[in-house]
Structure formats: structure tokens, C-alpha cells
N, C-alpha and C. Protein backbone atom coordinates (compact mmCIF):
# COMPACT_ATOMS: atom_id res chain seq x y z
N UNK A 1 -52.56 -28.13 5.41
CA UNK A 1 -53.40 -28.89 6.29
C UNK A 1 -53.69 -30.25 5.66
N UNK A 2 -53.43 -30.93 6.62
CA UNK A 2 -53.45 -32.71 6.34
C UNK A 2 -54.99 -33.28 6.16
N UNK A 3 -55.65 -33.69 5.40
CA UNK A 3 -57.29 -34.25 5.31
C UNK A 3 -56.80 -35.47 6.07
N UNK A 4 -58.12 -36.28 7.11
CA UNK A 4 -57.97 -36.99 7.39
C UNK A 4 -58.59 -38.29 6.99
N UNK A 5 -57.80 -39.77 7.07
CA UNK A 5 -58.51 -40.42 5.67
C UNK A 5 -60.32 -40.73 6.32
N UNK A 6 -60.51 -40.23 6.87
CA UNK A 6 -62.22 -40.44 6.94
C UNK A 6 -62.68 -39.21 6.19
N UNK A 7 -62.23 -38.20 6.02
CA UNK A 7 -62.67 -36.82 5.67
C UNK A 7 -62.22 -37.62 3.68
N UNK A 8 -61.28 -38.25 3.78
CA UNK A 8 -61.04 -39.02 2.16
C UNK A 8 -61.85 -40.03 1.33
N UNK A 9 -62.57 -40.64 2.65
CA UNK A 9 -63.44 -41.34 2.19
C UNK A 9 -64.74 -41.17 2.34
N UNK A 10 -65.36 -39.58 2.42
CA UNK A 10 -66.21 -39.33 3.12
C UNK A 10 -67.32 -39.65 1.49
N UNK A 11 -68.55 -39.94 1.99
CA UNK A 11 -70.04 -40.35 1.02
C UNK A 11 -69.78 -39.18 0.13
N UNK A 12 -70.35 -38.99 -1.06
CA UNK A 12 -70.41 -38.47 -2.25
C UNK A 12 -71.20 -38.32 -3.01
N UNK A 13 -72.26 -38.25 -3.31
CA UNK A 13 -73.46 -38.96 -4.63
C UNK A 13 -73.64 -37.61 -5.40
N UNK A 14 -73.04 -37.79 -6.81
CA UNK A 14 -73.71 -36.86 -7.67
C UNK A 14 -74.78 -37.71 -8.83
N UNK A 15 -75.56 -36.98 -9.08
CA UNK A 15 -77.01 -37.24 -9.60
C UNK A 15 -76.84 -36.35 -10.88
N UNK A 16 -76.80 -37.00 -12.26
CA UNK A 16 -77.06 -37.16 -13.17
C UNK A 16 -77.96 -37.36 -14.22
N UNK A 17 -79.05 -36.34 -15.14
CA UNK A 17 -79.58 -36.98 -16.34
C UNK A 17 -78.70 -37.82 -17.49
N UNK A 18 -78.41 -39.07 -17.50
CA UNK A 18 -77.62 -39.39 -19.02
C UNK A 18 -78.97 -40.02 -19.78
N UNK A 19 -79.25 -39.62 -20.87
CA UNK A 19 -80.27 -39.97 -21.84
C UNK A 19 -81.35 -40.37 -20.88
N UNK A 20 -81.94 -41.05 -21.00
CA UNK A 20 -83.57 -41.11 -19.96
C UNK A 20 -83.26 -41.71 -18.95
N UNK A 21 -81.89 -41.93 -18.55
CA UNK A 21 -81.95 -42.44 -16.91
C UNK A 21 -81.62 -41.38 -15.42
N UNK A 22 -81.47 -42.06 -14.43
CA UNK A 22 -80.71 -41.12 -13.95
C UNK A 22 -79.47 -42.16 -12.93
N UNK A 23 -78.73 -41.03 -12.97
CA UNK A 23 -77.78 -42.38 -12.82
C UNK A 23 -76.95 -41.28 -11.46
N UNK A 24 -76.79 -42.08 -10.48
CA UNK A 24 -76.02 -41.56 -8.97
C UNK A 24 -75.11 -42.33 -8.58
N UNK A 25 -73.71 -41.58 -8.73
CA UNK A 25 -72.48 -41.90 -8.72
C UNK A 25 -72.37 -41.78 -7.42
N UNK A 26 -71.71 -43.10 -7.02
CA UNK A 26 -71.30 -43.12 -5.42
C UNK A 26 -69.90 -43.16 -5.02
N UNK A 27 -69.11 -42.56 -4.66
CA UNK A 27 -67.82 -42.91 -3.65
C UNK A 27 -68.12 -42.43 -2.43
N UNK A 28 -66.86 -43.15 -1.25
CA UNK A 28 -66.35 -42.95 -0.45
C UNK A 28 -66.76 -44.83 0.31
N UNK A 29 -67.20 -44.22 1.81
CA UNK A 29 -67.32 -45.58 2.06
C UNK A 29 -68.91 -45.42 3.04
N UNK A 30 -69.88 -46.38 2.32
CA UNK A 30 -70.58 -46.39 3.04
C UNK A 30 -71.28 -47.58 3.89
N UNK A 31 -71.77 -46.87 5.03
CA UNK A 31 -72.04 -47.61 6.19
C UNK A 31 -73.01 -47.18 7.24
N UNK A 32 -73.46 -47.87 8.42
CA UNK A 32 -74.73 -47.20 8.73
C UNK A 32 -75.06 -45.78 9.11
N UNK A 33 -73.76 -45.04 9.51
CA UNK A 33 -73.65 -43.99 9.69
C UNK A 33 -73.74 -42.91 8.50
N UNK A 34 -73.35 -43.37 6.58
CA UNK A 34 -73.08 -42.37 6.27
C UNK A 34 -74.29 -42.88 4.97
N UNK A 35 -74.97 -44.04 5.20
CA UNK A 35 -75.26 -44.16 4.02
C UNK A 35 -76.96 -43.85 3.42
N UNK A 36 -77.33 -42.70 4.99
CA UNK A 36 -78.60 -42.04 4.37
C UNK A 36 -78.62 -41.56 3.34
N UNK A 37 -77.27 -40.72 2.77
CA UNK A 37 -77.93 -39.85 1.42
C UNK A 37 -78.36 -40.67 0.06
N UNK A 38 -77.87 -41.93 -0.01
CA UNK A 38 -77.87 -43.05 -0.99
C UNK A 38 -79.08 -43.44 -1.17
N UNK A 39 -79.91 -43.16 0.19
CA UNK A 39 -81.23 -43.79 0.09
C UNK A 39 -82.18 -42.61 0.30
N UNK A 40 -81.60 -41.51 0.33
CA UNK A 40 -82.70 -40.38 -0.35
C UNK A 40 -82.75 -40.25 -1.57
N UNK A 41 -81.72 -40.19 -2.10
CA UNK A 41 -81.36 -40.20 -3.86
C UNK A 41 -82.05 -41.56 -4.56
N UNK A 42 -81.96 -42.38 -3.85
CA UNK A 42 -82.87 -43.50 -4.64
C UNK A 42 -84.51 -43.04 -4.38
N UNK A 43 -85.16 -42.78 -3.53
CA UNK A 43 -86.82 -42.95 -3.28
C UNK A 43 -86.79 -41.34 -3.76
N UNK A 44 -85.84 -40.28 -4.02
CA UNK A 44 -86.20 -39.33 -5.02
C UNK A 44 -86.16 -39.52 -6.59
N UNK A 45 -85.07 -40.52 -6.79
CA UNK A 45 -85.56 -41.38 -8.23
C UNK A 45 -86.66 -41.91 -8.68
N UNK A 46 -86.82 -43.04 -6.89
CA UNK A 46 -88.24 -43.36 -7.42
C UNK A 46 -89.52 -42.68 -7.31
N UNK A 47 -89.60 -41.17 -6.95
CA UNK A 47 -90.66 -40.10 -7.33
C UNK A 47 -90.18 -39.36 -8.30
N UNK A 48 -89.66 -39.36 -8.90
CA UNK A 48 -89.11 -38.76 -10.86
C UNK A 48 -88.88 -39.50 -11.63
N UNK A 49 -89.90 -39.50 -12.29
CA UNK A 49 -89.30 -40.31 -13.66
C UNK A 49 -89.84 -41.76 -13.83
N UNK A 50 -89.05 -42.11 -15.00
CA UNK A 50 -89.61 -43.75 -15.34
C UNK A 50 -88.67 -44.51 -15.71
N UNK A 51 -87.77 -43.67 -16.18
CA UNK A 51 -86.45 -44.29 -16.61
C UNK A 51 -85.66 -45.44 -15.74
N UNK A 52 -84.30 -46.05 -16.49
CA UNK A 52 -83.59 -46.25 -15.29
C UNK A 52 -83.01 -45.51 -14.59
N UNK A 53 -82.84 -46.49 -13.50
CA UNK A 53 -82.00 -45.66 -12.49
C UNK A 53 -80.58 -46.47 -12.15
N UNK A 54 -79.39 -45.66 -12.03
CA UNK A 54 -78.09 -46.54 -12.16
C UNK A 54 -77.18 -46.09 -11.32
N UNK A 55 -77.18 -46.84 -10.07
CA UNK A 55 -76.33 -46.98 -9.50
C UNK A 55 -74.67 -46.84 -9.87
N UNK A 56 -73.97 -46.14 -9.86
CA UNK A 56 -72.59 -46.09 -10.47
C UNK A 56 -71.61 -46.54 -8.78
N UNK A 57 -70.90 -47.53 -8.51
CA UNK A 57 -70.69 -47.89 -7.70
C UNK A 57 -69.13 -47.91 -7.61
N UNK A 58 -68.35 -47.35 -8.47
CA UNK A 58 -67.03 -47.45 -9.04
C UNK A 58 -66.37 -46.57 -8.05
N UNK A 59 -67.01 -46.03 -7.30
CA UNK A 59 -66.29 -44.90 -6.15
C UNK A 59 -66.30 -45.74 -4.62
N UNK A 60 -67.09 -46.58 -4.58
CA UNK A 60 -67.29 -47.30 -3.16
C UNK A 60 -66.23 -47.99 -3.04
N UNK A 61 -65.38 -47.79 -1.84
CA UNK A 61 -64.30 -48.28 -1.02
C UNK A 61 -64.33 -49.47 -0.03
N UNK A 62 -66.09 -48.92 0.55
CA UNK A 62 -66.27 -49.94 1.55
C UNK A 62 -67.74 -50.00 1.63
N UNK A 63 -68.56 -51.04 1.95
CA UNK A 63 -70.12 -50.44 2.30
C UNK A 63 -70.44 -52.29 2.83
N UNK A 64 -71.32 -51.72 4.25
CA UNK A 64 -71.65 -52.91 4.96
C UNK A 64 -73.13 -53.20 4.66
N UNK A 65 -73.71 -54.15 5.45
CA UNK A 65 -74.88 -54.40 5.62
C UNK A 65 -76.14 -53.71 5.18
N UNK A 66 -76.04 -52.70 5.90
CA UNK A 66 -76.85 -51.61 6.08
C UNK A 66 -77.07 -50.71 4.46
N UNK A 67 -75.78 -51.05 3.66
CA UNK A 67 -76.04 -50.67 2.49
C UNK A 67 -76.70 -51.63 1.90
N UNK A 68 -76.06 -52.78 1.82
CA UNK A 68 -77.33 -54.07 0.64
C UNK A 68 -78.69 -53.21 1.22
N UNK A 69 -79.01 -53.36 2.67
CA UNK A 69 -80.74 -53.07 2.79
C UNK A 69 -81.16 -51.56 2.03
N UNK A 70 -80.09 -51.13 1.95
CA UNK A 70 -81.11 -49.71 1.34
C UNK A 70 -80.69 -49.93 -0.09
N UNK A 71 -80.14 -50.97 -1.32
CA UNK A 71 -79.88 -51.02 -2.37
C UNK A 71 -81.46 -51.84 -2.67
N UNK A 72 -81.29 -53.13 -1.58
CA UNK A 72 -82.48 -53.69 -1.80
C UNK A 72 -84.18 -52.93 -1.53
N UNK A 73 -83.77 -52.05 -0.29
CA UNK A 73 -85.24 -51.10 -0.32
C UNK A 73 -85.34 -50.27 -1.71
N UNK A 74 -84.42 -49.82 -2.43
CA UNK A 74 -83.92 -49.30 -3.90
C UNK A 74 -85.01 -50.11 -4.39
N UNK A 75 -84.39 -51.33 -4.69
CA UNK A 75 -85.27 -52.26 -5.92
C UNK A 75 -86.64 -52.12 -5.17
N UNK A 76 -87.04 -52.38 -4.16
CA UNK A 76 -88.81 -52.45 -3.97
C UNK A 76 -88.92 -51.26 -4.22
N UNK A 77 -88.78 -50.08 -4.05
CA UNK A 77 -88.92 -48.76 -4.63
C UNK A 77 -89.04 -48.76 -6.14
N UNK A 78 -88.07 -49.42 -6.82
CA UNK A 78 -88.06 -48.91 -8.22
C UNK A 78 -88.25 -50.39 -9.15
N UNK A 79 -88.34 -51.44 -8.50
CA UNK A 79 -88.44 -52.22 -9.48
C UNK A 79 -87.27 -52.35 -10.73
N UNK A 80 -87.83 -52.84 -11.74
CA UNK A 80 -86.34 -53.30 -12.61
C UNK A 80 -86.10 -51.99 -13.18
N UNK A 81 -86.37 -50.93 -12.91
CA UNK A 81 -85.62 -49.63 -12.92
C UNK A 81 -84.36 -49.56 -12.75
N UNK A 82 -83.67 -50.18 -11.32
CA UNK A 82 -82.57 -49.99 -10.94
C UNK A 82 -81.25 -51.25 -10.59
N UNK A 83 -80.55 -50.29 -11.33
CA UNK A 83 -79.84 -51.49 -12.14
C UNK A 83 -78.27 -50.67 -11.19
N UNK A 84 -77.34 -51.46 -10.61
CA UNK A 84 -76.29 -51.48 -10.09
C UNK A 84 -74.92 -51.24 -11.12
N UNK A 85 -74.39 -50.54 -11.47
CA UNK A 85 -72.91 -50.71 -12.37
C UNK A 85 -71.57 -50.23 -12.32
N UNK A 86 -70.63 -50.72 -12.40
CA UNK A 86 -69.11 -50.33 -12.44
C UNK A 86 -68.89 -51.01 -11.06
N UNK A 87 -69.10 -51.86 -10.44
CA UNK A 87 -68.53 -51.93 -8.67
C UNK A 87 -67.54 -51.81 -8.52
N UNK A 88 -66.92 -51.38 -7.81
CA UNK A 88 -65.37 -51.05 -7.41
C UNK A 88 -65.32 -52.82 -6.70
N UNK A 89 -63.64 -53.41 -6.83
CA UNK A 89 -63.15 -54.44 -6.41
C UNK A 89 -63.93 -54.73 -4.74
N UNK A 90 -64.17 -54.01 -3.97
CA UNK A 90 -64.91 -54.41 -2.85
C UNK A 90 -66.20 -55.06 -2.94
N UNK A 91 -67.11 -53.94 -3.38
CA UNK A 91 -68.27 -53.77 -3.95
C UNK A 91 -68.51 -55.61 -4.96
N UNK A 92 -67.51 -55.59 -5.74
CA UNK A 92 -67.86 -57.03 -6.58
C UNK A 92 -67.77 -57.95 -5.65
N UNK A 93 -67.21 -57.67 -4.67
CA UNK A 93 -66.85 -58.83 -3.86
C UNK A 93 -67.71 -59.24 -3.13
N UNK A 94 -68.50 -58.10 -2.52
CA UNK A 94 -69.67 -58.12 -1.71
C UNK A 94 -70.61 -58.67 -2.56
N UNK A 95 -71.18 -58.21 -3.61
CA UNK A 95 -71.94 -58.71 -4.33
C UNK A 95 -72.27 -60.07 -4.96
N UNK A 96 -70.76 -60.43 -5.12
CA UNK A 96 -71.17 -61.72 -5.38
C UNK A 96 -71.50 -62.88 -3.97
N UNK A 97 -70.37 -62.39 -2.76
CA UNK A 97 -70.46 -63.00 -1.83
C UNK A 97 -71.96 -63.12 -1.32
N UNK A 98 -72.68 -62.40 -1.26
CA UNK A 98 -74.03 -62.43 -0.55
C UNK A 98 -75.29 -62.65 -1.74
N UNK A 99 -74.34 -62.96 -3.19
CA UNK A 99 -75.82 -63.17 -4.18
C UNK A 99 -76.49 -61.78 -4.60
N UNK A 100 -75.86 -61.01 -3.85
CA UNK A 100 -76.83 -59.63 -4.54
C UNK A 100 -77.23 -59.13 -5.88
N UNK A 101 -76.45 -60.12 -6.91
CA UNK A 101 -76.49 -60.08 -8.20
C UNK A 101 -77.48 -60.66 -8.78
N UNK A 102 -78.51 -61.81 -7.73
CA UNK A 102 -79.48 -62.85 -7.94
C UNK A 102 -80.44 -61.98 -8.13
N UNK A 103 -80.42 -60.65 -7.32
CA UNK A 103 -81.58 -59.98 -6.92
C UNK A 103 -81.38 -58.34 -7.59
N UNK A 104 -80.48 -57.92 -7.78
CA UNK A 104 -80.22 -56.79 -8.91
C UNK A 104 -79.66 -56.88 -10.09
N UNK A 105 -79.58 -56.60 -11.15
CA UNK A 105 -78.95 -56.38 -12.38
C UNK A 105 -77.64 -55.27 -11.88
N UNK A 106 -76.54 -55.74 -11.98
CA UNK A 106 -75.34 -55.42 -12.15
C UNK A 106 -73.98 -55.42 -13.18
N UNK A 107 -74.25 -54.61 -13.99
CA UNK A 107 -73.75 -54.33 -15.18
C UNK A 107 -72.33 -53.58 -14.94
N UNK A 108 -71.54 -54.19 -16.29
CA UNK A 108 -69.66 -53.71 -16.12
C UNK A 108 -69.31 -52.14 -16.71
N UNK A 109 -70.78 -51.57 -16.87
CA UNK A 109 -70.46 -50.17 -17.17
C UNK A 109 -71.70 -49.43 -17.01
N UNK A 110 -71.96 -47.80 -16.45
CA UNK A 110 -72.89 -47.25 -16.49
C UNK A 110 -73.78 -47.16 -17.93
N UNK A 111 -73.06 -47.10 -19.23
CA UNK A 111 -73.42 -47.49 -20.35
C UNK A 111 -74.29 -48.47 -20.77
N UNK A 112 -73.29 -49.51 -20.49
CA UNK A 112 -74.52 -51.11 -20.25
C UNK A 112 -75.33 -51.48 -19.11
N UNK A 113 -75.48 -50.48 -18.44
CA UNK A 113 -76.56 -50.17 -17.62
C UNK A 113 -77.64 -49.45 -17.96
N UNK A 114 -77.56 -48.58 -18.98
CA UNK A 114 -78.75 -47.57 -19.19
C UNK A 114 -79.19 -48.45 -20.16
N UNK A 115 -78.33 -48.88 -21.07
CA UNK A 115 -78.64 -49.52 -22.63
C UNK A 115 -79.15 -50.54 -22.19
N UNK A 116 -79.15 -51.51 -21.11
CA UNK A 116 -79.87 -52.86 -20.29
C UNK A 116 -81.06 -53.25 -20.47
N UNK A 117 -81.45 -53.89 -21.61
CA UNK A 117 -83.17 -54.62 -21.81
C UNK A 117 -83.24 -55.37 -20.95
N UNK A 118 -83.96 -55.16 -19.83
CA UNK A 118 -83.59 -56.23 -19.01
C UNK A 118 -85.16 -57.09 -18.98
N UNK A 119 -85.17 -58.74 -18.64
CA UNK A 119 -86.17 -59.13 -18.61
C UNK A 119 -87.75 -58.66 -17.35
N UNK A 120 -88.67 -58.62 -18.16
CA UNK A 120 -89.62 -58.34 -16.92
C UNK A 120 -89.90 -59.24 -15.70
């Protein structure tokens, strides 16, 4: 039986302790339809914990609009907690295109994302 490529690119998020952060790995492709679970996993971050929180973005294929607003409802949720890393070639593209980098910390590895002193 043949998967079909929407069933290939279907949302994903596994949730992770690495040392005091927590960090939620995203693939597939998200969009307004698929990209509730992204933004439960963030406002359940931001009721656990203190750590960072790290976006792992190295799985995203595709993600519109509707995702910046729930990355950015992310940051008012968590403040400089949450830090963006690994973007997949789309993802960088988006990011830089719309400045989203002005307004999140986006780091070239989940690593240098947790390890991230970032300014207050």
C-alpha cells in the first residue's frame, strides 16, 4: 500500500527533556489546518518549567502564515525562553524573508540553542 504524500508530510512534534530545556521537534508541513498541535506543545511548555524551550525546525517542509502567528504567540507565552533552531531550507527562507529572526533567536543547532545566553 502506497502512503499518500500528504499522509508523508503529515505534522509530527516529539517533545523532549535535553538538559534543562525542552525542546519539540517539528516535521511535516505546517499550515492552518495542521498546525494546532505546535501551539499546544508550546503554551504546555509555557506551563512547565523555566528552561528553554527549542523549537527544532529541521523537519518542516512547508509552514504558512498561520505558523509565524503561533511561533510568535510562542514568544509572548514564553518570552526569551524560546529560541527557534536547525530550520530546514524553507523555514530559513521564511524567516529571513519576513524578519522573523528580528523577533526570535534562531540558532544553527538545537545544541546552540539550549547552550544560547541570550541577551535580556
Amino acid at each position: 500500500m502506497l502512503s499518500s504524500p500528504n499522509e508523508d508530510r503529515a505534522v509530527r512534534i516529539n517533545t523532549r527533556q535535553e538538559r534543562d530545556a525542552v525542546v519539540l521537534t517539528v516535521s511535516g508541513d505546517l499550515d492552518i489546518d495542521s498546525v494546532a498541535p505546535l501551539g499546544l506543545a508550546l503554551t504546555a511548555a509555557a506551563d512547565d518549567g523555566s528552561g528553554p524551550v527549542v523549537v527544532d525546525l529541521s523537519g518542516v517542509g512547508f509552514a504558512d502564515s498561520t505558523t509565524v502567528n503561533v511561533l510568535l504567540q510562542g514568544h509572548t507565552a514564553l518570552g526569551d525562553r524560546l529560541r527557534l533552531a536547525a530550520p530546514s531550507p524553507f523555514m530559513r527562507r521564511l524567516i529571513e524573508m519576513i524578519g522573523l529572526d528580528s523577533a526570535l533567536p534562531v540558532l544553527p543547532s538545537v545544541d546552540a540553542a539550549i547552550d544560547a545566553v541570550l541577551p535580556s
